[in-house]
Protein backbone atom coordinates (compact mmCIF):
# COMPACT_ATOMS: atom_id res chain seq x y z
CA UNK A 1 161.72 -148.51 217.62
CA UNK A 2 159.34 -150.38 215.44
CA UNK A 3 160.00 -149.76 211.62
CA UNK A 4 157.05 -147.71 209.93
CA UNK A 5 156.23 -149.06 206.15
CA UNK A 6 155.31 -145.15 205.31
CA UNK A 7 157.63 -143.16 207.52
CA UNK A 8 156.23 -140.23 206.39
CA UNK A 9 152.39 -141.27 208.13
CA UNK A 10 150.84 -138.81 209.84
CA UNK A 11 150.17 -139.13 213.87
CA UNK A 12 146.67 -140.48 213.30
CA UNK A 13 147.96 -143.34 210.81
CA UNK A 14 151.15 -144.04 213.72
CA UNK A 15 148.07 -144.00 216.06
CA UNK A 16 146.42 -146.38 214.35
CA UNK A 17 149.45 -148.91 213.94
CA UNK A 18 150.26 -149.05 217.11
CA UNK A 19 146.57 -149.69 218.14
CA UNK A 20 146.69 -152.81 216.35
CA UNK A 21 149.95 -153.68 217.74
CA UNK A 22 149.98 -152.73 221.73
CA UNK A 23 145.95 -152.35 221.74
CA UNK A 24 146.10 -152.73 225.43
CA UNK A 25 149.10 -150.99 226.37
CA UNK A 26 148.68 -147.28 228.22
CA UNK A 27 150.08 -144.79 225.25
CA UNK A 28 149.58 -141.68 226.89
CA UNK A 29 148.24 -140.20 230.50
CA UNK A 30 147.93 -137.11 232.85
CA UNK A 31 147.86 -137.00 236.17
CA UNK A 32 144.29 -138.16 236.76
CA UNK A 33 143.63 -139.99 233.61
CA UNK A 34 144.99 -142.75 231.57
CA UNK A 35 144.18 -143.91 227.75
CA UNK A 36 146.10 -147.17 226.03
CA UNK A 37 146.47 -146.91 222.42
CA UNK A 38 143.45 -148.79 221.45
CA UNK A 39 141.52 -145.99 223.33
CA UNK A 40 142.99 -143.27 222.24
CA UNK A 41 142.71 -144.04 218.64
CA UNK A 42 138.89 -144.71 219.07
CA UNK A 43 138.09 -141.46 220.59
CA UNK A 44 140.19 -139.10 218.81
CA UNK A 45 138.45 -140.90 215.41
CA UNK A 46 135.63 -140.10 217.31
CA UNK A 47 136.67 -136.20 217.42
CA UNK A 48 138.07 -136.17 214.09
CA UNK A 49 134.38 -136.96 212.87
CA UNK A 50 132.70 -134.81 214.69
CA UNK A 51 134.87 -131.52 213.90
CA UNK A 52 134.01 -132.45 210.53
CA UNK A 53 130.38 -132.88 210.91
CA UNK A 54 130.22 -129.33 212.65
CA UNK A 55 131.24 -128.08 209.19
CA UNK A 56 135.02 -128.00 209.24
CA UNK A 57 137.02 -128.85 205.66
CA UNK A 58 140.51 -130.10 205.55
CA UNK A 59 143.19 -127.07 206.00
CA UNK A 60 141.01 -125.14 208.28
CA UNK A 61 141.93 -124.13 211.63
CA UNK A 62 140.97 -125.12 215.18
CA UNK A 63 142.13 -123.41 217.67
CA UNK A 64 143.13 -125.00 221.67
CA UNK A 65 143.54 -122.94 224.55
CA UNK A 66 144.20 -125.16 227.58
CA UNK A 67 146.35 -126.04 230.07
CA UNK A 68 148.42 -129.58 230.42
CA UNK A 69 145.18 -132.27 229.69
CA UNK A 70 144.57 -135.46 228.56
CA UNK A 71 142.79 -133.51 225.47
CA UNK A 72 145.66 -132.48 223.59
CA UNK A 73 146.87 -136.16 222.58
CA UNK A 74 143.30 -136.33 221.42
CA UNK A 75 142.91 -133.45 219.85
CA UNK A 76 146.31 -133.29 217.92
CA UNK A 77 145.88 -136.93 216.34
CA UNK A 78 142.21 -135.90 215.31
CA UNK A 79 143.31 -132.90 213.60
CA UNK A 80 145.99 -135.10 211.90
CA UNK A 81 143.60 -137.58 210.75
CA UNK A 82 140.77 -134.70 209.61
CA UNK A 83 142.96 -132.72 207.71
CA UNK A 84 142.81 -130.09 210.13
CA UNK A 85 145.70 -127.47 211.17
CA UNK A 86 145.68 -127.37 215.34
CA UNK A 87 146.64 -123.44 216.67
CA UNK A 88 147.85 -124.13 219.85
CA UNK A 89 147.79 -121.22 222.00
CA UNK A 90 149.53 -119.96 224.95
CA UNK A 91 147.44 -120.39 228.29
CA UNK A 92 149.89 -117.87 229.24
CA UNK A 93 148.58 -114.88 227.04
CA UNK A 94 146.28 -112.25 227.93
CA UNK A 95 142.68 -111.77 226.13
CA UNK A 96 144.24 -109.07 223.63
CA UNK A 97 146.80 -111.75 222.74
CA UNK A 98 144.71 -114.87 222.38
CA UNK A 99 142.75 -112.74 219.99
CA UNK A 100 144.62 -111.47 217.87
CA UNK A 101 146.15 -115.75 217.42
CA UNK A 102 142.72 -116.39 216.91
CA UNK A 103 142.24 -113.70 214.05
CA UNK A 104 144.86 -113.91 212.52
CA UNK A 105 144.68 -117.98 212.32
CA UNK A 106 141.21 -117.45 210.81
CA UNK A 107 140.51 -119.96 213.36
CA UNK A 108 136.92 -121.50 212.72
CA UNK A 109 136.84 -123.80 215.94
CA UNK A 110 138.36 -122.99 219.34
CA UNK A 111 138.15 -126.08 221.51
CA UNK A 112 138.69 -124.74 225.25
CA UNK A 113 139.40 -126.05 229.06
CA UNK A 114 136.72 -124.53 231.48
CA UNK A 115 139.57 -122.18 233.15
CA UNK A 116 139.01 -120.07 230.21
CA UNK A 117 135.49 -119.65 230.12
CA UNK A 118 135.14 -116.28 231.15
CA UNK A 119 138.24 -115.15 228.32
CA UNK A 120 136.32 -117.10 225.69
CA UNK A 121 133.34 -115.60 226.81
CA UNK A 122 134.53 -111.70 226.77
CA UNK A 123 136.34 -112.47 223.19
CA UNK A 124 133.60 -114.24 221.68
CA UNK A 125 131.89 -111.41 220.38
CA UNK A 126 135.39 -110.74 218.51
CA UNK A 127 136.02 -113.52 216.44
CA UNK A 128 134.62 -115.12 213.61
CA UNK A 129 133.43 -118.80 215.14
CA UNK A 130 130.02 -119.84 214.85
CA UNK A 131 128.33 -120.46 217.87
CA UNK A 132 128.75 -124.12 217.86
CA UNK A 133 132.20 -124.20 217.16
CA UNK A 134 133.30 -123.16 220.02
CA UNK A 135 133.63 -126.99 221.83
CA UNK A 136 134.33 -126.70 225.97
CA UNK A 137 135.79 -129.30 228.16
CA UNK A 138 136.26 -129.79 232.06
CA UNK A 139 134.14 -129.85 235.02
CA UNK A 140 132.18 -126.00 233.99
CA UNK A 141 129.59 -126.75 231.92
CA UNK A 142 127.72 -123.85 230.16
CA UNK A 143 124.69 -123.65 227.31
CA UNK A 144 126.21 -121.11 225.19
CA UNK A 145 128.87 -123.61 224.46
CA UNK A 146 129.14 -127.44 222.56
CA UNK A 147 130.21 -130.03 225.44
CA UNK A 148 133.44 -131.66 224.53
CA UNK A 149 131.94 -135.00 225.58
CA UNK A 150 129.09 -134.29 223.51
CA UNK A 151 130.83 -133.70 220.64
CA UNK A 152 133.22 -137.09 220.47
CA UNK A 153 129.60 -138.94 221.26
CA UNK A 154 128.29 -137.38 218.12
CA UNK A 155 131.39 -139.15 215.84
CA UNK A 156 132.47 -142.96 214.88
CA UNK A 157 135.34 -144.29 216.43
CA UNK A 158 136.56 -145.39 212.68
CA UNK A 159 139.24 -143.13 210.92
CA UNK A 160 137.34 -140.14 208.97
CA UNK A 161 137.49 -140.58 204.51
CA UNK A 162 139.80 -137.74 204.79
CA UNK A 163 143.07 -138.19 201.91
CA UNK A 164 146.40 -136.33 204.07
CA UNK A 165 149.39 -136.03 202.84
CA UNK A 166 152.64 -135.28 204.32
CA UNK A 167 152.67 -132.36 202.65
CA UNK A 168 149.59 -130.72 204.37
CA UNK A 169 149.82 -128.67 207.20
CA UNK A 170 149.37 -130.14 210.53
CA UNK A 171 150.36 -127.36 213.69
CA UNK A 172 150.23 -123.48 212.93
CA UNK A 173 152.63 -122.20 215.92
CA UNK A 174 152.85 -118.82 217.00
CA UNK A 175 156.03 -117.53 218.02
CA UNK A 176 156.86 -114.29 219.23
CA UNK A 177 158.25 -111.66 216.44
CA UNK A 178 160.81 -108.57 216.70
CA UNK A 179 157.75 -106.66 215.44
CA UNK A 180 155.80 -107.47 218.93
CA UNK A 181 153.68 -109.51 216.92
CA UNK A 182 153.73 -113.27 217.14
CA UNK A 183 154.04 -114.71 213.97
CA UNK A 184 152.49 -118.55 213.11
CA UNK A 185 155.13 -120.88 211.88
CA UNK A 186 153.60 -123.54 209.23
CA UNK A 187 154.19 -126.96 210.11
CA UNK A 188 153.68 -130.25 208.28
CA UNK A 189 153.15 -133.75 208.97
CA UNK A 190 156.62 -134.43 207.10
CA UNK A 191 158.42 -131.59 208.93
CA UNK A 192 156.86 -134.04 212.15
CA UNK A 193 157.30 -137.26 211.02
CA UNK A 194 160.90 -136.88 210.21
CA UNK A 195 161.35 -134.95 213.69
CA UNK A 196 160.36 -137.41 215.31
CA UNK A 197 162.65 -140.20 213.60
CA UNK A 198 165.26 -137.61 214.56
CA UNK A 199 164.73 -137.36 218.00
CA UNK A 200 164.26 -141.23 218.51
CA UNK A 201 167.63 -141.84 216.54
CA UNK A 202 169.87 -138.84 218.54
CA UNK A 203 167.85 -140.48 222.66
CA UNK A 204 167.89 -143.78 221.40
CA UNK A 205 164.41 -144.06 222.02
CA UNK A 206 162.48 -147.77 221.82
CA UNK A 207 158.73 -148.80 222.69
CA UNK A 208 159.73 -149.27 226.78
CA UNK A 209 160.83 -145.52 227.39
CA UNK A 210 158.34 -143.37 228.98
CA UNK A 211 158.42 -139.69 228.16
CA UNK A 212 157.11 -137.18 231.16
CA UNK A 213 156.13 -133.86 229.33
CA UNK A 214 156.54 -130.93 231.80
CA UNK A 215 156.60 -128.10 229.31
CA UNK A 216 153.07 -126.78 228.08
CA UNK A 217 151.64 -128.68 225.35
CA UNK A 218 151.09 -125.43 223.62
CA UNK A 219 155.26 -125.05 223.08
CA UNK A 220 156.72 -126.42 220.69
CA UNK A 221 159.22 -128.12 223.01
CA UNK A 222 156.25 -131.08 224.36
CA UNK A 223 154.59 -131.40 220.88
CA UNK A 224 158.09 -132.53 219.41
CA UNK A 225 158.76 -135.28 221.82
CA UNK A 226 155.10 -135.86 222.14
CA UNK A 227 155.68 -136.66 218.67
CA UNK A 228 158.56 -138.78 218.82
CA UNK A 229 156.83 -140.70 221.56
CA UNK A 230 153.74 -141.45 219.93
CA UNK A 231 155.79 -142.43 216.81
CA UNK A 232 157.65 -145.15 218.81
CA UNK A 233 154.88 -146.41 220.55
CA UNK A 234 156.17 -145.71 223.53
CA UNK A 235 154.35 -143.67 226.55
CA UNK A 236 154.00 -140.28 227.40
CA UNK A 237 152.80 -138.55 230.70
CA UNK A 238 151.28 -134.95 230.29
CA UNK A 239 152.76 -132.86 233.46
CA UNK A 240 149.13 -131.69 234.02
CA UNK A 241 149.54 -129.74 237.61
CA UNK A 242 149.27 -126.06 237.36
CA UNK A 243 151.92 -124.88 239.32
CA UNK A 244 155.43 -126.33 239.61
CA UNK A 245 156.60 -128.36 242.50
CA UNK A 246 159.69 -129.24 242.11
CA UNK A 247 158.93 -132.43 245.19
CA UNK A 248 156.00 -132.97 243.33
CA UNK A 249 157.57 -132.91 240.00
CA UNK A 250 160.05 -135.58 241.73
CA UNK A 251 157.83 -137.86 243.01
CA UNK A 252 155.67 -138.22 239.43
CA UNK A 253 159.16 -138.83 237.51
CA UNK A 254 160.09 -141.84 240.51
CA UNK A 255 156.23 -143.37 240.49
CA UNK A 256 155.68 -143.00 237.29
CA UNK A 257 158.57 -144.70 235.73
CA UNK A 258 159.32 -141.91 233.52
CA UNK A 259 162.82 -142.74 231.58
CA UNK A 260 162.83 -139.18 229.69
CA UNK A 261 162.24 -135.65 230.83
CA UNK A 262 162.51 -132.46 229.07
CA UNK A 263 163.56 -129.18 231.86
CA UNK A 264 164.95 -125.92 231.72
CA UNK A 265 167.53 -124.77 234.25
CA UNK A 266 165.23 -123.18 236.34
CA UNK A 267 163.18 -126.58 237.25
CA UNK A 268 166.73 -127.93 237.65
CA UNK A 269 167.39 -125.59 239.76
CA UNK A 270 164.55 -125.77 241.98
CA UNK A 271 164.53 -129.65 242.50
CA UNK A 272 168.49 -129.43 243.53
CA UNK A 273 167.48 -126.73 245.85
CA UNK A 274 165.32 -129.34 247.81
CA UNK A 275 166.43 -130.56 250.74
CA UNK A 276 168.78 -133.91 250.60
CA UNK A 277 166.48 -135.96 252.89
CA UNK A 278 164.12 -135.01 250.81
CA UNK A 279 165.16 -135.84 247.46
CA UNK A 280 166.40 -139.05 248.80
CA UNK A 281 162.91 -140.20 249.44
CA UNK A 282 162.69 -141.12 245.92
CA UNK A 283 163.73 -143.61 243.70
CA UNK A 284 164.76 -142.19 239.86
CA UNK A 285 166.76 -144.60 238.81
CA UNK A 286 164.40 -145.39 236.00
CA UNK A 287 165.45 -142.01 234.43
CA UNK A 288 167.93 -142.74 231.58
CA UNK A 289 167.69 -139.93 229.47
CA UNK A 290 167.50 -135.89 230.08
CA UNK A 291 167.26 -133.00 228.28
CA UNK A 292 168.62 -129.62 229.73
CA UNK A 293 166.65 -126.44 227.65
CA UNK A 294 165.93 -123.03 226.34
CA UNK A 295 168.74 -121.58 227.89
CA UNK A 296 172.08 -122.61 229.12
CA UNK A 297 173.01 -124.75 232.10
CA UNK A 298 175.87 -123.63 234.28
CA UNK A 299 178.54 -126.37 234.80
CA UNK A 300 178.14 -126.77 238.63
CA UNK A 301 174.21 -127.57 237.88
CA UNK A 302 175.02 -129.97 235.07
CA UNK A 303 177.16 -131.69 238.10
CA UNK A 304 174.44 -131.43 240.38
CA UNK A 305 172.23 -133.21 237.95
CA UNK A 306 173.93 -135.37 237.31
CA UNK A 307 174.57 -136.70 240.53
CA UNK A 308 171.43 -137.02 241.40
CA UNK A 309 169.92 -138.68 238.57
CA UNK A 310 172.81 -141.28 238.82
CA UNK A 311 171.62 -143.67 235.65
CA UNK A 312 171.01 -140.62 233.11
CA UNK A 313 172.75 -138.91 230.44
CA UNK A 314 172.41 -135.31 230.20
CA UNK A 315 171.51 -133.88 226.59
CA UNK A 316 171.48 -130.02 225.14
CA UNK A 317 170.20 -129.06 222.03
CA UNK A 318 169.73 -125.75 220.14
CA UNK A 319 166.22 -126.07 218.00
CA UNK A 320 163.43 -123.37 217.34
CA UNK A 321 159.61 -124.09 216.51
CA UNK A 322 160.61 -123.08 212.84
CA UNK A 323 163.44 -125.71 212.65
CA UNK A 324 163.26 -128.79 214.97
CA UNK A 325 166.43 -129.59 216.51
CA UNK A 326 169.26 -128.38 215.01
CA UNK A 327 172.32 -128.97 216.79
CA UNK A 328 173.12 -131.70 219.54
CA UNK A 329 175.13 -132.07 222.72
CA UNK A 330 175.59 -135.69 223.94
CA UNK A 331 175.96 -136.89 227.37
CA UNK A 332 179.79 -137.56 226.76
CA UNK A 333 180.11 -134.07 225.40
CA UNK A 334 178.89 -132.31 228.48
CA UNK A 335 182.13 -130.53 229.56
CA UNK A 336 184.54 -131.42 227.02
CA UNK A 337 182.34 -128.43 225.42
CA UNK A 338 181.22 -126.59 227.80
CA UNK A 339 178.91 -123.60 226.62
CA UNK A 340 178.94 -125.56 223.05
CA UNK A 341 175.14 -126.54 222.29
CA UNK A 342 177.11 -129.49 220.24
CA UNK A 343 176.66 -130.37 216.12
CA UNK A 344 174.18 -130.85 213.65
CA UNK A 345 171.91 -133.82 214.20
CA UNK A 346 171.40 -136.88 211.83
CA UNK A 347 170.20 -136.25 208.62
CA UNK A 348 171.03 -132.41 208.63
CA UNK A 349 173.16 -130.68 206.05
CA UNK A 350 176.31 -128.31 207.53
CA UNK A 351 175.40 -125.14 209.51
CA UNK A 352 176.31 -121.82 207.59
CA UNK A 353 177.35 -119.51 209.70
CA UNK A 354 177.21 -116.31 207.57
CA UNK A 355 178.78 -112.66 207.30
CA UNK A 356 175.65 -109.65 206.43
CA UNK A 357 176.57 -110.39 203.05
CA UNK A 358 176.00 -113.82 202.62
CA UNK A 359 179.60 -115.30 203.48
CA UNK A 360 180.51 -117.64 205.24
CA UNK A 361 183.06 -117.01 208.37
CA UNK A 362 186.02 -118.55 209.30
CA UNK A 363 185.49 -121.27 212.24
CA UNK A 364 185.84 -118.63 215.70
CA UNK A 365 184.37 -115.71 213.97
CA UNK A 366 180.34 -115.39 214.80
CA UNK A 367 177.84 -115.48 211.75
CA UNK A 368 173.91 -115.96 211.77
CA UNK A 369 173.41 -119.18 211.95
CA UNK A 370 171.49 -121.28 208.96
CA UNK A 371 170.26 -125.00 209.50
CA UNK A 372 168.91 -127.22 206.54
CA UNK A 373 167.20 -130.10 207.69
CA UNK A 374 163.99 -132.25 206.71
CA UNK A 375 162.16 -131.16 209.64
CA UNK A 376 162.10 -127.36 209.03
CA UNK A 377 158.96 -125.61 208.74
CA UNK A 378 157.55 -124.41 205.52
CA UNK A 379 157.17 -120.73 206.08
CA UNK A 380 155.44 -118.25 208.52
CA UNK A 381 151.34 -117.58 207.91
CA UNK A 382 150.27 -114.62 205.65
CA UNK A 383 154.01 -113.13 205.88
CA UNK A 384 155.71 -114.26 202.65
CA UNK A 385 158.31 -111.27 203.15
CA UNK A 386 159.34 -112.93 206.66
CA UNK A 387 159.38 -116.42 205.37
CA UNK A 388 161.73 -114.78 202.51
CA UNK A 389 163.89 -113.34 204.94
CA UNK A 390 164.25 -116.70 206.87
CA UNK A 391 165.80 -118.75 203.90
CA UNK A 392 168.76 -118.68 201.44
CA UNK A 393 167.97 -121.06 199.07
CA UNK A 394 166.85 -124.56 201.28
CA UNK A 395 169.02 -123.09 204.52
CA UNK A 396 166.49 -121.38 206.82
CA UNK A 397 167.12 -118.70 209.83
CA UNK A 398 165.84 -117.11 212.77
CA UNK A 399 168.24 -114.74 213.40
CA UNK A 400 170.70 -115.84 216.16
CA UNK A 401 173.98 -115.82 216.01
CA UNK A 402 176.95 -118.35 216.40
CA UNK A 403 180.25 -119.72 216.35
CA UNK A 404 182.00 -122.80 215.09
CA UNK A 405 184.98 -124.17 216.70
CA UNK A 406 187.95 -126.37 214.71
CA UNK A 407 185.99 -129.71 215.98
CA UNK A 408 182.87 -128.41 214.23
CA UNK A 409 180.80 -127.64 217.41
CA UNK A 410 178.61 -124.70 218.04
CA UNK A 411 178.19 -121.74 220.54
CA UNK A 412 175.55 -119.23 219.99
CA UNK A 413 176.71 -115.86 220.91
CA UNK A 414 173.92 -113.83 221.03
CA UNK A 415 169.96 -114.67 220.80
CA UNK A 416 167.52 -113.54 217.61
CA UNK A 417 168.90 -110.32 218.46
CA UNK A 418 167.62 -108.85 221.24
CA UNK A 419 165.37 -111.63 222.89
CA UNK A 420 165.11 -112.79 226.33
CA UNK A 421 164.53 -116.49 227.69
CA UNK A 422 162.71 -116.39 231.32
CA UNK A 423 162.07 -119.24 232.86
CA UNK A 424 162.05 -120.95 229.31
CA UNK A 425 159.93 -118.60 227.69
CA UNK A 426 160.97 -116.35 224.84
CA UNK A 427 160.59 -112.72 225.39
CA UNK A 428 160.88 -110.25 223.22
CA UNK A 429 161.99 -106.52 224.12
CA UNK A 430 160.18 -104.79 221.47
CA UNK A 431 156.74 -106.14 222.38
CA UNK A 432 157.37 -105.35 225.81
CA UNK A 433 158.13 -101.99 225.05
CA UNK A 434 155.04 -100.96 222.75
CA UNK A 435 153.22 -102.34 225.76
CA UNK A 436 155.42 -99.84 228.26
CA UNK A 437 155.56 -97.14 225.69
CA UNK A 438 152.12 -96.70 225.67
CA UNK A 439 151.83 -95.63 229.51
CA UNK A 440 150.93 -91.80 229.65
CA UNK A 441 154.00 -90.99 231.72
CA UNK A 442 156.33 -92.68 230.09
CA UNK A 443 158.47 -90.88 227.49
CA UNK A 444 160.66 -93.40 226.25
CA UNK A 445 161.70 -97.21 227.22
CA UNK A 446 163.88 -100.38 226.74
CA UNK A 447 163.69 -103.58 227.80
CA UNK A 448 166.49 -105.96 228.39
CA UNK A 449 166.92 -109.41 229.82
CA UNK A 450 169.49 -109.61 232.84
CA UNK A 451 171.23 -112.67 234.42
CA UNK A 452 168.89 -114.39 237.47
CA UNK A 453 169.58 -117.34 239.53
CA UNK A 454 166.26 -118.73 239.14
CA UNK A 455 164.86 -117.46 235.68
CA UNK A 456 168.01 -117.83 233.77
CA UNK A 457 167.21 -114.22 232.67
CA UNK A 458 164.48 -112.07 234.16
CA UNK A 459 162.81 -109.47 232.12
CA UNK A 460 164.27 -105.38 233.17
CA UNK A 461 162.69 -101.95 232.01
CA UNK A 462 164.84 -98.81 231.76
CA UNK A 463 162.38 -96.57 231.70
CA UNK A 464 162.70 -92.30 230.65
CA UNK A 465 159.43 -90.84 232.22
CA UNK A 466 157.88 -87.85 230.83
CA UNK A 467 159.59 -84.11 232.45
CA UNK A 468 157.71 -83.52 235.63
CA UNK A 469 156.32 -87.01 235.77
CA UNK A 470 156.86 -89.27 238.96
CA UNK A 471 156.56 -92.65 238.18
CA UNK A 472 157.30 -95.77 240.42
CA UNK A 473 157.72 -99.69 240.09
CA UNK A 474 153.82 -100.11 241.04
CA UNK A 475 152.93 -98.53 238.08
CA UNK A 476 154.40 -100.47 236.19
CA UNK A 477 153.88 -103.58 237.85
CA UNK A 478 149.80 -102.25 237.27
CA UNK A 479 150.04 -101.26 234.04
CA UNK A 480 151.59 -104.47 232.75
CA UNK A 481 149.31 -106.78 234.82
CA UNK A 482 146.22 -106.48 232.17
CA UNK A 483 148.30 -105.66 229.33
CA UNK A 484 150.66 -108.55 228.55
CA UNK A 485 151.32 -112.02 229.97
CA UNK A 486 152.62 -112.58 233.18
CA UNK A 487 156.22 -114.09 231.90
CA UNK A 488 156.33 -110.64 229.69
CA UNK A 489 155.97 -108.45 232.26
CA UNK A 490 159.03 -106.41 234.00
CA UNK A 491 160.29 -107.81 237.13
CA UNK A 492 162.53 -105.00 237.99
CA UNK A 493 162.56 -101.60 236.38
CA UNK A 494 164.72 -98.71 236.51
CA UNK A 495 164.17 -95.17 236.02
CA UNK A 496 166.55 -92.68 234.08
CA UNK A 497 167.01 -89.34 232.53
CA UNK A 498 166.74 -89.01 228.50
CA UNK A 499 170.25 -88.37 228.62
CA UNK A 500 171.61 -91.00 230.38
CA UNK A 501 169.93 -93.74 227.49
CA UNK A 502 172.98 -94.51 225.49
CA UNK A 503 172.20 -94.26 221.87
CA UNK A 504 173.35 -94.56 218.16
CA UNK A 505 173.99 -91.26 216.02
CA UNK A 506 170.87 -92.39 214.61
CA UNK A 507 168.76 -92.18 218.32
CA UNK A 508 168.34 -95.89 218.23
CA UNK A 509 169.00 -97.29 221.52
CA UNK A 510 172.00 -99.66 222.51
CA UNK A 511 170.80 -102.01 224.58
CA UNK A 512 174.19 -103.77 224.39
CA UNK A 513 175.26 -101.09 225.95
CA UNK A 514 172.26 -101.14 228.64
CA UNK A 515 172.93 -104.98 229.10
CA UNK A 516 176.40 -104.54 230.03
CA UNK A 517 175.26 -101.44 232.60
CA UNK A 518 172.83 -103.55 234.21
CA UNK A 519 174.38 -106.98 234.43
CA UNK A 520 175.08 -106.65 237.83
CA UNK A 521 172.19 -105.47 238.80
């Protein structure tokens, strides 16, 4: 890794290092396109300009809705180097969801792919963007809307007169809430910066590794090691197919030299699954480094893994959007502890794992777990009573629970409460249920994740309908469809009598007690 003489710069002033330095070399691609450094510096410059000469100010927000692109490395150095806070949003979400992001964001720019030119188009009427603001890219092209291209031709490829510090905000990310309402989590370019020297220092990362980001550039999850990458000067490959293939996914890891991938279980899963003649067709032995998560691996698929990509070591980690990477599970650590998602990482302070009143528990016994590291987040967006709730003192939370054992590694042991993890997505019950809740047959509903061989944990509705209602999985399945996003939505559902839904004294519902019915199921 090359040494930084301001290790707190910003991706735009790491951007424009390494464009002096490897001016030639390719710093970032997707699957059709390719920029080097000295490239990508000149056009996002180029964008940085022209976002301000549309009108933006530092510290306002732009927001992205796109799939895997090219655009994103451009668009989240310009930001960087304009001042500007990028609102990535979930391609994933419905029009009511994307909406209320962009509200509540007080968004003044939405830069969009084509895909979404119809959503844009139904919302626009909505939201508070002027008319040119709203900046489209892709093959569509459409007069109601400023052409990306356009735009960067309008700027200078020279680094805008902007003064940020690594202090000011750089990514607002929305995460889903217990309330059902996502919430944005504040990050800054000193939360990234030192993330990123993290991550390079825990993978061992230098200029010659070549990341292959597979997880949506909207997640947290890519925009960390997209980070860490960039800070390196070393390359990163945007996964920019639609659809996963796991043959596919194979074949662009062996061609493309990739040394570093980030999965979950389920893409794991699915490339083991191939046949052996066909995985053999490929060549991965430049893969030296992988990453297993947002959920747990099972032992006999760590094997599998592992046998396959013969030259790698397997990492876990525990992180959240709000606090980088907390904890760390090495490749040699793998199953001497098992179901452990390993210790702090460099430069962190101790876990607390704390009692309901504040103190901590003996190693064995679980507590909610608190992290205090230099890459934590500096509070959630127009909810100072949440961002109040996530800290004691410097030690921030977000609400799972844990254990420690004597050697000082950690198991979680249950999930910010109640929440589900399909497929690598977060899911929580609650917003699932206002959703069902609001179906005119349905009297009363909970929503629990259950085990799945392919998801990890698919999403499961025990519904109560209404006395003399009939309702049946269809409905359901059409209700959700234009209601919440596709990962959200119930993929098995079961209906019960009201009293059947085991409850507290208080009526609240036990879905402990519904996981454990179900588990099987």
């Amino acid at each position: 890794m090359n040494p930084l003489a301001n290790p707190l710069a910003h991706t735009g002033e790491v951007l424009a290092m390494h464009a002096g330095m490897f001016p030639d070399k390719v710093a970032v691609r997707d699957l059709e396109r390719a920029m080097t450094f000295r490239q990508w510096h000149a056009r996002s410059c180029r964008l940085a300009n022209a976002l301000l000469g549309i009108g933006l100010r530092k510290g306002e927000r732009v927001g992205v809705l796109a799939y895997n692109c090219l655009e994103w490395a451009e668009i989240y150095a310009a930001a960087a180097m304009a001042g500007l806070i990028v609102v990535p949003i979930n391609f994933r979400l419905v029009a009511p969801e994307i909406k209320y992001i962009i509200k509540n964001a007080e968004a003044r720019a939405l830069i969009f792919q084509d895909e979404f030119l119809e959503t844009v188009e139904t919302l626009k009427a909505d939201l508070d963007i002027p008319q040119k603001n709203y900046i489209l890219f892709g093959a569509k092209k459409s007069s109601a809307f400023s052409a990306y291209e356009n735009i960067l031709g309008a700027g200078h490829d020279t680094p805008p007169d902007v003064a940020v510090s690594p202090d000011d905000p750089w990514a607002l990310m929305y995460t889903s809430g217990t309330t059902g309402k996502p919430k944005g989590a504040i990050r800054t370019h000193r939360g990234s910066a030192m993330l990123s020297l993290v991550t390079a220092t825990e993978f061992s990362l230098t200029t010659r590794d070549a990341a292959l980001l597979v997880m949506p550039m909207c997640h947290a999850n890519s925009l960390f090691f997209f980070g860490a990458f960039s800070y390196c000067g070393a390359a990163s490959t945007i996964y920019s197919r639609k659809s996963f293939d796991p043959e596919h996914l194979i074949k662009t890891m062996a061609e493309g030299g990739s040394t570093f991938t980030s999965l979950v279980p389920t893409h794991y899963i699915m490339m083991l699954a191939l046949p052996e003649e066909t995985r053999a067709r490929y060549n991965v032995d430049s893969v030296t480094k992988l990453l297993v998560s947002s959920a747990p691996a099972r032992r006999d698929t760590k094997l599998a893994i592992m046998e396959y990509f013969k030259n790698s070591g397997l990492f876990e980690l525990y992180g959240s959007t709000e606090c980088g990477w907390v904890t760390m599970l090495h490749p040699d650590e793998q199953f001497s502890k098992l179901g452990s998602v390993g210790r702090e990482t460099v430069g962190s302070k101790r876990i607390r794992l704390l009692d309901p009143e504040g103190n901590e528990v003996p190693d064995g016994e679980p507590g909610e777990l608190y992290s205090c590291n230099a890459q934590t987040f500096v509070g959630y967006w127009k909810l100072p009573e949440k961002t109040r709730e996530a800290f004691r003192g410097e030690y921030c939370t977000v609400g799972d629970l844990a254990r420690r054992d004597e050697d000082g590694f950690i198991q979680l042991v249950d999930r910010k409460s109640n929440m589900i993890i399909s497929g690598g997505e977060n899911v929580y019950p609650s917003e699932v249920e206002t959703m069902l809740g609001a179906h005119p047959k349905v009297k009363d509903v909970a929503v629990i994740g259950v085990a799945d061989q392919k998801w990890g944990e698919r999403v499961h509705a025990v519904i109560i309908p209404h006395a003399g209602e009939i309702l049946r999985e269809q409905d359901i399945e059409d209700w959700s469809r234009e209601r919440i996003a596709g990962y959200k939505r119930p993929r098995s559902v079961t209906f019960i009598k009201d009293e059947d839904m085991p409850r507290t004294a208080t009526g609240k519902i036990l879905h402990r007690i519904l996981r454990e019915k179900f588990a099987a199921k």
